[in-house]
N, C-alpha and C. Protein backbone atom coordinates (compact mmCIF):
# COMPACT_ATOMS: atom_id res chain seq x y z
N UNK A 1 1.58 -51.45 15.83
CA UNK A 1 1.37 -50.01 15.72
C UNK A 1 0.22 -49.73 14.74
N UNK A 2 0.20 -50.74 13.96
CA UNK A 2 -0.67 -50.36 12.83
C UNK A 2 -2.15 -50.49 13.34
N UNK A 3 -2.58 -51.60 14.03
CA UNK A 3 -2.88 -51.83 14.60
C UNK A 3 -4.22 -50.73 15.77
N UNK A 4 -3.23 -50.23 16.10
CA UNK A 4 -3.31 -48.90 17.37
C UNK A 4 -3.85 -48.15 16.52
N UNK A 5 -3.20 -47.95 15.24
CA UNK A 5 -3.84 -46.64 14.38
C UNK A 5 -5.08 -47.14 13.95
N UNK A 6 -5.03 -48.07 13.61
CA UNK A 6 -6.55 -48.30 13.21
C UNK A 6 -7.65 -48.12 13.60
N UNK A 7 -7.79 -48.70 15.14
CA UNK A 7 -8.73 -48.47 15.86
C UNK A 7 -8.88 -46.99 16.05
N UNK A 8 -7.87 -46.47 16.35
CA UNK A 8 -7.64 -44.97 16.58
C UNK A 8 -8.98 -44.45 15.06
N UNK A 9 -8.57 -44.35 14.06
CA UNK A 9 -9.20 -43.80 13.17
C UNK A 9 -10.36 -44.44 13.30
N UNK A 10 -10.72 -46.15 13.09
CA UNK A 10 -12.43 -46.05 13.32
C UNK A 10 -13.23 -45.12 14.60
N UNK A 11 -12.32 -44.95 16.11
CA UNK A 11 -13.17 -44.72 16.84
C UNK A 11 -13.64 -43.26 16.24
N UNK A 12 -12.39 -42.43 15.46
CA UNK A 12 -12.53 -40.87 15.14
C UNK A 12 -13.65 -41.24 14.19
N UNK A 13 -13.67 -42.01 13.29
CA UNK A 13 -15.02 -42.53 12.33
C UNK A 13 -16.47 -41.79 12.70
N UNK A 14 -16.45 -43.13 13.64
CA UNK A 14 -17.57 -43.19 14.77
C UNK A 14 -17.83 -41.92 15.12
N UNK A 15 -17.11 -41.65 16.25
CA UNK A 15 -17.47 -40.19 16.45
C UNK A 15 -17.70 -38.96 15.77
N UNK A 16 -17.07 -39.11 14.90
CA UNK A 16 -17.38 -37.88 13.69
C UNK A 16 -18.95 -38.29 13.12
N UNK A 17 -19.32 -39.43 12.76
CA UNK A 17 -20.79 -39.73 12.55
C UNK A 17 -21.68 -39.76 13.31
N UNK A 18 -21.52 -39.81 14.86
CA UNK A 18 -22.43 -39.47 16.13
C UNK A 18 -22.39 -37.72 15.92
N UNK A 19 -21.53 -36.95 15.79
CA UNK A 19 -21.72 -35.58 15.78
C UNK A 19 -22.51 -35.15 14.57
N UNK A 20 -22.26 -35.84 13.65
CA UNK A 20 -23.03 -35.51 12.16
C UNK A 20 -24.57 -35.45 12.90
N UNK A 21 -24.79 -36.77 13.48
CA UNK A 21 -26.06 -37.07 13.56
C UNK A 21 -26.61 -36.08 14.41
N UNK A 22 -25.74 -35.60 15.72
CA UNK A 22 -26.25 -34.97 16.51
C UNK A 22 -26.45 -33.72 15.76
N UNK A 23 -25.39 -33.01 14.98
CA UNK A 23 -25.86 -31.83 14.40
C UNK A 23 -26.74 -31.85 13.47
N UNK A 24 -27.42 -32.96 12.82
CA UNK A 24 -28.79 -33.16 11.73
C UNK A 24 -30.23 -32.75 13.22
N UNK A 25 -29.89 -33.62 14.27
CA UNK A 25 -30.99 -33.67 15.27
C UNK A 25 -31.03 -32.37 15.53
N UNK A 26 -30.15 -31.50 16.16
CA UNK A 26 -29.91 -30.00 16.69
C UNK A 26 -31.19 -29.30 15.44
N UNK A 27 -30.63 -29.48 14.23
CA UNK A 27 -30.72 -28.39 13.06
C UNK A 27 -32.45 -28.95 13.30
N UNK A 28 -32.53 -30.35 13.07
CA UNK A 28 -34.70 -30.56 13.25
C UNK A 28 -35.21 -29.87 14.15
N UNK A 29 -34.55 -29.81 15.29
CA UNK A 29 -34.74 -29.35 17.00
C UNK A 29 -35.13 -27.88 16.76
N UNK A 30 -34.22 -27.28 16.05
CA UNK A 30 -33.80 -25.71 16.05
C UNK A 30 -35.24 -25.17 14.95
N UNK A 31 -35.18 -26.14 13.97
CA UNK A 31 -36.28 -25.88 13.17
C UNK A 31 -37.41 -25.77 13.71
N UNK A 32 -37.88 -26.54 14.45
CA UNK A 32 -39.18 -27.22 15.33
C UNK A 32 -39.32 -26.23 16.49
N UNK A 33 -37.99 -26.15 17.26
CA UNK A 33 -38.76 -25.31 18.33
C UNK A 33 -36.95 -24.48 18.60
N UNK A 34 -36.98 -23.39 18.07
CA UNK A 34 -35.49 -22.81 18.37
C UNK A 34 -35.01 -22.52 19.83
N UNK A 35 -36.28 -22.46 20.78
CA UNK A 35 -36.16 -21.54 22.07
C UNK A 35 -35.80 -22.91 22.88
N UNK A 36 -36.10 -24.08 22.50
CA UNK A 36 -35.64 -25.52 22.93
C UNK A 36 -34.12 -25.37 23.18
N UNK A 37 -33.78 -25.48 21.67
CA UNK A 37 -32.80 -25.82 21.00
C UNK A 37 -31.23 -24.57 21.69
N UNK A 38 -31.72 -23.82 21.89
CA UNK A 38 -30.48 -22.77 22.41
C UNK A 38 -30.05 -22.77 23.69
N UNK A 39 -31.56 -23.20 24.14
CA UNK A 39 -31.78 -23.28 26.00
C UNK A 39 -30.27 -24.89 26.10
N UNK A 40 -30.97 -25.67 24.92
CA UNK A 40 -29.73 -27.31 25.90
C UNK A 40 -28.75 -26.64 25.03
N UNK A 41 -28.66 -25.85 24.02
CA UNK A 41 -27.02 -25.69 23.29
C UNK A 41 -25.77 -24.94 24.73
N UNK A 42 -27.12 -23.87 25.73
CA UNK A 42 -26.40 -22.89 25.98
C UNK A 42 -26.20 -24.02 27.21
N UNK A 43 -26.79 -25.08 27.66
CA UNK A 43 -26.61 -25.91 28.48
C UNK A 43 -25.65 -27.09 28.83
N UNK A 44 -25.56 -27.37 27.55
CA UNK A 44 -24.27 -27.98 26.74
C UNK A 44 -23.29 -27.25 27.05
N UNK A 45 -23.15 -26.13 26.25
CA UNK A 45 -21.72 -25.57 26.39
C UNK A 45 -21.74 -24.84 27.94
């Protein structure tokens, strides 16, 4: 079980640091060119 949890929390790790990153990239993106940046946000969501 312990085991299970573990991995469980690195993968949430991981992923929580891919979103960090993605929201550092967004925020350069948004800086650089905002009309980019809203067009893939609104594309995304």
């Amino acid at each position: 079980m312990r085991l299970t949890y573990d991995r469980t929390r690195t993968s949430r790790s991981t992923a929580e640091r891919l979103t960090a990153r993605l929201r550092d990239l967004v925020g350069v993106l948004a800086g650089a060119s905002p009309r980019t940046t809203v067009a893939e946000l609104g594309a995304g969501a």
